[in-house]
N, C-alpha and C. Protein backbone atom coordinates (compact mmCIF):
# COMPACT_ATOMS: atom_id res chain seq x y z
N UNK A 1 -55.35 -129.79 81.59
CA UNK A 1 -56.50 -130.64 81.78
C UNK A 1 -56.87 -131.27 80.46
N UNK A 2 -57.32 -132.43 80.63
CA UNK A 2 -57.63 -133.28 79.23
C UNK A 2 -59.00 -133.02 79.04
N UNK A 3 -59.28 -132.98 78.59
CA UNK A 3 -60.96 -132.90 78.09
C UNK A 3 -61.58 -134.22 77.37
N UNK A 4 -62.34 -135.01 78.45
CA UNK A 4 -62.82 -136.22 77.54
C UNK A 4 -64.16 -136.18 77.28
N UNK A 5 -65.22 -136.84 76.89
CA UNK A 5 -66.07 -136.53 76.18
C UNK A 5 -67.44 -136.90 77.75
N UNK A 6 -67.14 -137.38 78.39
CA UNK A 6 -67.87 -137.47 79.43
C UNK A 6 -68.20 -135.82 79.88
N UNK A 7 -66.67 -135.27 79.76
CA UNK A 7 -66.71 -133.79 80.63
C UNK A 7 -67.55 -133.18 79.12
N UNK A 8 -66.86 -132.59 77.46
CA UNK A 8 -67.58 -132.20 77.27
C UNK A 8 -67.77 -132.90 75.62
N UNK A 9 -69.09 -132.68 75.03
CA UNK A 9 -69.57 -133.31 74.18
C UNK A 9 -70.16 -132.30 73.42
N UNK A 10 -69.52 -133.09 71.83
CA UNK A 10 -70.91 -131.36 71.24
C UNK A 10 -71.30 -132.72 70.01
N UNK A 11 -72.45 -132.66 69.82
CA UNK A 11 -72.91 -133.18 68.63
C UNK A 11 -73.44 -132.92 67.64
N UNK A 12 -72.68 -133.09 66.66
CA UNK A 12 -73.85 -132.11 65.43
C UNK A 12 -74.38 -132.93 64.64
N UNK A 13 -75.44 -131.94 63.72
CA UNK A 13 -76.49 -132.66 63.09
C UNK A 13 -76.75 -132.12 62.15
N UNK A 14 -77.12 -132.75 60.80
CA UNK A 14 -77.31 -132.04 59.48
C UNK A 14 -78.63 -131.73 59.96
N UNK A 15 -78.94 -130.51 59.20
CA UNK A 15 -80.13 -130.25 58.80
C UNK A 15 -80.94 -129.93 57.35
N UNK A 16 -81.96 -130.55 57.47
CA UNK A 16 -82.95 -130.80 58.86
C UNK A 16 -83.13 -132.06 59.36
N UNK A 17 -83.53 -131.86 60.45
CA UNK A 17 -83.53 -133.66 61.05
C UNK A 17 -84.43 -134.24 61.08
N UNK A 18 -83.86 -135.29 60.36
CA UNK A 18 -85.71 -135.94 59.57
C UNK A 18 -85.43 -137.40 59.82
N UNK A 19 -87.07 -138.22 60.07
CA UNK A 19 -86.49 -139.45 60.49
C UNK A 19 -85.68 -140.03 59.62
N UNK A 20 -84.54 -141.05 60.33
CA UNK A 20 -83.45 -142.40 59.49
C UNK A 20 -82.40 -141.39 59.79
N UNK A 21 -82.52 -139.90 60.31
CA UNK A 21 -81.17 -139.02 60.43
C UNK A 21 -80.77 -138.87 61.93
N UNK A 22 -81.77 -139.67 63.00
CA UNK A 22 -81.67 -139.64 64.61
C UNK A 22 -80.23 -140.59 64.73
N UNK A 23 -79.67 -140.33 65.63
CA UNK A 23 -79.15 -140.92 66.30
C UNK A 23 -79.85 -141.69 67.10
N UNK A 24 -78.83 -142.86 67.39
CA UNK A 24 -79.70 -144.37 68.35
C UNK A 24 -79.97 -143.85 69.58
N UNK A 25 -81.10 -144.22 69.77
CA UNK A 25 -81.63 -144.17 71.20
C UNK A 25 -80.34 -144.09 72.15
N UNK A 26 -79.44 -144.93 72.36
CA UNK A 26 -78.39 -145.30 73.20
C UNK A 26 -77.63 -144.26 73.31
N UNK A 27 -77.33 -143.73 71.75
CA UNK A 27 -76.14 -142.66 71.99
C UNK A 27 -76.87 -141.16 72.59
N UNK A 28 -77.31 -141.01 72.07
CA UNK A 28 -78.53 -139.78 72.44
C UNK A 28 -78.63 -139.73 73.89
N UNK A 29 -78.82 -141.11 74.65
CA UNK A 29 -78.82 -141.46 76.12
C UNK A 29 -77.62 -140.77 76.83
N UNK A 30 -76.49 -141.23 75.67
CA UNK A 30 -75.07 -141.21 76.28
C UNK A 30 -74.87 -139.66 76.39
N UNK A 31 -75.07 -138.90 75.69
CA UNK A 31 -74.84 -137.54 75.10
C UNK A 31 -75.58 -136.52 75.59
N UNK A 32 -76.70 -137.10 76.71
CA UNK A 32 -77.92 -135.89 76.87
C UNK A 32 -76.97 -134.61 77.64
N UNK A 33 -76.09 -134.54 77.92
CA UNK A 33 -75.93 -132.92 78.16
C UNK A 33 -75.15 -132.49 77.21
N UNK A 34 -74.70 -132.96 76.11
CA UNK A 34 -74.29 -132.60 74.80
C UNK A 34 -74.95 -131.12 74.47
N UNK A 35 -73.82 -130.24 74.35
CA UNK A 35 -74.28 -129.31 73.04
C UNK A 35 -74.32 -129.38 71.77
N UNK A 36 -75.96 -129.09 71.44
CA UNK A 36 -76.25 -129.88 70.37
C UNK A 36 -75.70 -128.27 68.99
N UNK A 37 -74.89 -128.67 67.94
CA UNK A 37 -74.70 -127.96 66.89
C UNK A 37 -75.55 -128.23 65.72
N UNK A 38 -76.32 -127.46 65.23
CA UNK A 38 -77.05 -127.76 64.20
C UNK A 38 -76.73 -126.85 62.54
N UNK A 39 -76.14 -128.38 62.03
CA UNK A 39 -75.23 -127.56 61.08
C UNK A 39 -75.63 -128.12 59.35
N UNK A 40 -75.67 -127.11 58.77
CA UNK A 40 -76.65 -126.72 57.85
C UNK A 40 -75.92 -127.44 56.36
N UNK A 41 -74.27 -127.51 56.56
CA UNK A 41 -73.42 -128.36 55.61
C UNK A 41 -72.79 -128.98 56.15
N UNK A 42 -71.63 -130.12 55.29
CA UNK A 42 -70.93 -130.70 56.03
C UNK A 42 -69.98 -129.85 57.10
N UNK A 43 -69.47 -129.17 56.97
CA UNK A 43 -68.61 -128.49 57.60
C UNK A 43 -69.10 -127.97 58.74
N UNK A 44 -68.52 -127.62 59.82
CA UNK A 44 -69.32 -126.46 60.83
C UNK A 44 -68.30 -125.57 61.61
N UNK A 45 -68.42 -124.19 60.85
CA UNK A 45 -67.24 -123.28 61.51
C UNK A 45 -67.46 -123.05 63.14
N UNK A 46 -68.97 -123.30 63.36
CA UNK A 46 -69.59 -122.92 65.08
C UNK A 46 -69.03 -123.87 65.35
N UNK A 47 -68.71 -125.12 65.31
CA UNK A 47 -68.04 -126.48 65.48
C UNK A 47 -66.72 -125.61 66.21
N UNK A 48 -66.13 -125.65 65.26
CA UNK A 48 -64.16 -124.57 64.73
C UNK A 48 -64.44 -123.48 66.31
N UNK A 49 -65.57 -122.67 66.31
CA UNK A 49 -65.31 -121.39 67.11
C UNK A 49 -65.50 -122.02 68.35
N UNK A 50 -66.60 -122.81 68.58
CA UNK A 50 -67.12 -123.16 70.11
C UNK A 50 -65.40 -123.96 70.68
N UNK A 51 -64.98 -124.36 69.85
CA UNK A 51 -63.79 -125.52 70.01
C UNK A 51 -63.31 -124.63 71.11
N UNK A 52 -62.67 -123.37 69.77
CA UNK A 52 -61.85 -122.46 70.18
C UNK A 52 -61.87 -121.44 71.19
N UNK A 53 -62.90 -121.54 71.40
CA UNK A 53 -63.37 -120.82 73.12
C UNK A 53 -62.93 -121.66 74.05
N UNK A 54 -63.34 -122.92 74.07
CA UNK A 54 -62.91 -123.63 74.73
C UNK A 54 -61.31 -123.85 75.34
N UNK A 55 -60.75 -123.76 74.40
CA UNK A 55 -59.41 -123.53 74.09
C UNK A 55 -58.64 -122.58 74.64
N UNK A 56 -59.20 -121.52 75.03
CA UNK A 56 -58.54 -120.29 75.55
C UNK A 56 -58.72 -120.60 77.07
N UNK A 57 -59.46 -121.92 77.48
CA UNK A 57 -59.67 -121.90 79.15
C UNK A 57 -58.65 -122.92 79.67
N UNK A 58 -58.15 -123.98 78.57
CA UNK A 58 -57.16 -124.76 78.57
C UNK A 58 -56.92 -125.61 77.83
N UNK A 59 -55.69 -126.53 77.47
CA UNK A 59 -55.10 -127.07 76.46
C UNK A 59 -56.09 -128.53 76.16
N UNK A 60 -56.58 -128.66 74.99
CA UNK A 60 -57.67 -129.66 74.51
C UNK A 60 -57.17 -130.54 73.52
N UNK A 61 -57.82 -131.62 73.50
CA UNK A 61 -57.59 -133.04 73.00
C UNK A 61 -58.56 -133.04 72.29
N UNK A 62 -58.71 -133.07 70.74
CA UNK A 62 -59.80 -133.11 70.26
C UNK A 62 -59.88 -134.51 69.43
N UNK A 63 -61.17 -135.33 69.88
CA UNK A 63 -61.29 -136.54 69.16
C UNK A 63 -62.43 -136.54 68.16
N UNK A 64 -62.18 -137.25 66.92
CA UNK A 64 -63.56 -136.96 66.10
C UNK A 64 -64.58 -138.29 65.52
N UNK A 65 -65.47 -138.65 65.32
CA UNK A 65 -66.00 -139.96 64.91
C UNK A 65 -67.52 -139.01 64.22
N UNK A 66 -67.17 -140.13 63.25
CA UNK A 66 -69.01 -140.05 62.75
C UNK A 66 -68.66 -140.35 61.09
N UNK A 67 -69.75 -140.00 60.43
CA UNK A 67 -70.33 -140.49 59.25
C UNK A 67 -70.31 -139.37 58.13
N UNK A 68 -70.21 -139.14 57.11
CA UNK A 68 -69.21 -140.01 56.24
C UNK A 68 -67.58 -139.54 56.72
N UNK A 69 -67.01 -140.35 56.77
CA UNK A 69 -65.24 -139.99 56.76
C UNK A 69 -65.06 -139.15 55.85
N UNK A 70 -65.61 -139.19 54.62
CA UNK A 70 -64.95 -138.52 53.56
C UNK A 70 -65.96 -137.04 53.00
N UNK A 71 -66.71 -136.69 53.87
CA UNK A 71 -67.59 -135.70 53.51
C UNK A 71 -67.02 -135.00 54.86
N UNK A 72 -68.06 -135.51 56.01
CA UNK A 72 -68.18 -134.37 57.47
C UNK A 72 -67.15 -134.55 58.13
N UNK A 73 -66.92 -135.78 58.51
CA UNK A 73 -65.96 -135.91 59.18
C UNK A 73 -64.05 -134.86 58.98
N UNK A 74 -63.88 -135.50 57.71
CA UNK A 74 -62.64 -135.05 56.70
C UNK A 74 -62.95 -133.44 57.22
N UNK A 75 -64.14 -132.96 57.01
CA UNK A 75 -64.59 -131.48 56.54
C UNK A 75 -64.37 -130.63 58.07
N UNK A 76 -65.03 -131.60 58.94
CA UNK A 76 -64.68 -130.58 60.33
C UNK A 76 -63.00 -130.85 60.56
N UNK A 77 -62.96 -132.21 60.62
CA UNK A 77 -61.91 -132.51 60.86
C UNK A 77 -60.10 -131.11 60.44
N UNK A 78 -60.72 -130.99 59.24
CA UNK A 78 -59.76 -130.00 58.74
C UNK A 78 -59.72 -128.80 59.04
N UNK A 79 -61.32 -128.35 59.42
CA UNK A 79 -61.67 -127.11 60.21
C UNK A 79 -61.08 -126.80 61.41
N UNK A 80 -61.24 -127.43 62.19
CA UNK A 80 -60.66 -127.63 63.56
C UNK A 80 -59.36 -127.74 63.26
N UNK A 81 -58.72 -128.18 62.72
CA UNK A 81 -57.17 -127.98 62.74
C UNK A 81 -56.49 -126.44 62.30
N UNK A 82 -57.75 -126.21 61.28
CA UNK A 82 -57.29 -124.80 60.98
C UNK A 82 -57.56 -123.84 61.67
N UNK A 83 -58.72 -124.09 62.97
CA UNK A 83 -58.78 -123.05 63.70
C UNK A 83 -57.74 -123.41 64.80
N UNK A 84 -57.65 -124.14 65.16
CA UNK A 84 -56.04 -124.87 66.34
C UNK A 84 -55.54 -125.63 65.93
N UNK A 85 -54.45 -124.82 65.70
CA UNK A 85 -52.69 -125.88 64.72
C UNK A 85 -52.16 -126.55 65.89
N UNK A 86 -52.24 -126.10 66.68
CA UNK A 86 -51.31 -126.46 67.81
C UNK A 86 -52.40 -127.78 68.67
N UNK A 87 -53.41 -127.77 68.69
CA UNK A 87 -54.44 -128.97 69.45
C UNK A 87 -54.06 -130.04 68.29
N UNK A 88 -53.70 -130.78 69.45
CA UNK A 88 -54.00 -132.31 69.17
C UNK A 88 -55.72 -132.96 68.99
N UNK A 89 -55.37 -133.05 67.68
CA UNK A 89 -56.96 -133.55 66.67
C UNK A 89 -56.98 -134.75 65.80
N UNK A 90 -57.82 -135.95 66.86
CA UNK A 90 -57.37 -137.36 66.05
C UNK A 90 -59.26 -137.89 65.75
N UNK A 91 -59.02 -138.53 64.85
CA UNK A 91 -59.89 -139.56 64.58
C UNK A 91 -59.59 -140.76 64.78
N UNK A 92 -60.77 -141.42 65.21
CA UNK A 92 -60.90 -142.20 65.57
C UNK A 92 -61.60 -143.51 64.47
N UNK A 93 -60.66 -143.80 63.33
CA UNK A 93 -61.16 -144.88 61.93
C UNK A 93 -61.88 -145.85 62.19
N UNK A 94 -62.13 -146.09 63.49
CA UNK A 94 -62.74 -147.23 63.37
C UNK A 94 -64.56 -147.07 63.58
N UNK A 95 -64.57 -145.59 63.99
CA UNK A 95 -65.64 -145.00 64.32
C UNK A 95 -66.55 -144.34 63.35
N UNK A 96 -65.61 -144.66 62.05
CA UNK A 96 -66.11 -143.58 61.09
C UNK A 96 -66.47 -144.87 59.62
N UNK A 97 -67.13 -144.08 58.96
CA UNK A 97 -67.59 -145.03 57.56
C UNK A 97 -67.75 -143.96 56.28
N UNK A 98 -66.74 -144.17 55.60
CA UNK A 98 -67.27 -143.40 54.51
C UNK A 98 -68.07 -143.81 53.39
N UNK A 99 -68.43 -143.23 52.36
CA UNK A 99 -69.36 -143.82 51.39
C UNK A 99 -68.96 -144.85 50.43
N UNK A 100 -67.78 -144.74 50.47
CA UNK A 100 -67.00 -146.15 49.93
C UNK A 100 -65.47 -146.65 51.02
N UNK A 101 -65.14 -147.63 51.39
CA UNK A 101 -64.00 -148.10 51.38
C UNK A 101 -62.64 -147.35 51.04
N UNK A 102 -62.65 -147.30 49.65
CA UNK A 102 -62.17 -145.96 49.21
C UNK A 102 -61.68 -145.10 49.71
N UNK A 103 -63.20 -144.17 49.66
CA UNK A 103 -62.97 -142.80 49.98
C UNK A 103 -63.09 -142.78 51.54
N UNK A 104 -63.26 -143.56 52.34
CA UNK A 104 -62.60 -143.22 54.06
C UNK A 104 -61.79 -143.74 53.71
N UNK A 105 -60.67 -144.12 53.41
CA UNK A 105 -59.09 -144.42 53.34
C UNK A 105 -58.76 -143.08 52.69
N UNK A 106 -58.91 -142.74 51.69
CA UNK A 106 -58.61 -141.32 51.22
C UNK A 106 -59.04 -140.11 52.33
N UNK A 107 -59.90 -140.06 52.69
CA UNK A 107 -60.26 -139.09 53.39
C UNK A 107 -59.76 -139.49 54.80
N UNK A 108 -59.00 -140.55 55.22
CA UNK A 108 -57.97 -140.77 56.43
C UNK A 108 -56.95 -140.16 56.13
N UNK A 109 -56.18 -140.35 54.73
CA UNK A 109 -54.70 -140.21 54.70
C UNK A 109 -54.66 -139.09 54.45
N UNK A 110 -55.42 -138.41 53.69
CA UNK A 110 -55.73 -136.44 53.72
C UNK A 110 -55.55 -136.23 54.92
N UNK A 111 -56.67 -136.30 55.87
CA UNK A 111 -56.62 -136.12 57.80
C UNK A 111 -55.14 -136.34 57.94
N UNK A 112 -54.13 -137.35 57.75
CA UNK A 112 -52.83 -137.69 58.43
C UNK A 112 -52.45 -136.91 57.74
N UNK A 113 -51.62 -136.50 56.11
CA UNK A 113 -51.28 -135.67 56.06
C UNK A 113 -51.05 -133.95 56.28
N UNK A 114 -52.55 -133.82 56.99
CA UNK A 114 -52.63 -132.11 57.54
C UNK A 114 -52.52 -132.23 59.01
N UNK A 115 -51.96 -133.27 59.65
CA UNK A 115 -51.55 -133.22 61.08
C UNK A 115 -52.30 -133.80 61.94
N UNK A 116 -53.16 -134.45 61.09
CA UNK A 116 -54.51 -134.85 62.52
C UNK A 116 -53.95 -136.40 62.46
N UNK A 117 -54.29 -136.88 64.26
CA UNK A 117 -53.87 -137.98 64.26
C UNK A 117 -54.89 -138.93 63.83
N UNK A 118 -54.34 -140.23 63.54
CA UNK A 118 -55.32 -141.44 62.94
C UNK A 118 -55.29 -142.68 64.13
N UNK A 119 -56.36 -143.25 64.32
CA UNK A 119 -56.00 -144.36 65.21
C UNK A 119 -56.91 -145.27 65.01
């Protein structure tokens, strides 16, 4: 079974969440049965474990987007691969912005080199 984001959704959020850190009205709309992760650095190992539960019920497609490429994104991104080598784990570049030009191109070709797909 594929797992798309309609079926399940997790969204995380630095903390603390303070206004200019909401998500748009729209997406928030899109997402309301989202499990919400509230994660304290860039990284989020509950991110990595919830995945991986998931994982043991059947074979998952993991897609990633958000802000910065080269901080959170890069950071789960690598997490999740290290908790499932074997899941297919892509980003999605066009979805993502890092703090420079730059560094989301760097923090893409890191992602491609540790196995995660780029698109």
């Amino acid at each position: 079974m594929r797992l798309k984001v309609k079926d399940i959704s997790i969204k995380c959020r630095n903390l603390p969440v303070t206004s200019g850190w909401e998500l748009h009205p729209k997406i928030t709309a899109a997402l309301k049965d989202a499990v919400i992760i509230d994660k304290p650095t860039f990284g989020s190992k509950e991110l990595a474990e919830k995945l991986t539960l998931l994982a043991e019920l059947d074979e998952l497609e993991i897609t990633l987007v958000g802000l910065c490429t080269d901080i959170c994104v890069v950071s789960n991104a690598l997490l999740v691969k290290a908790f499932l080598p074997e899941a297919t784990v892509r980003v999605i570049a066009d979805c993502c912005a890092g703090v420079t030009p730059e560094s989301h191109k760097a923090a893409l070709d890191t992602m491609r080199m540790c196995q995660i797909q780029i698109q």
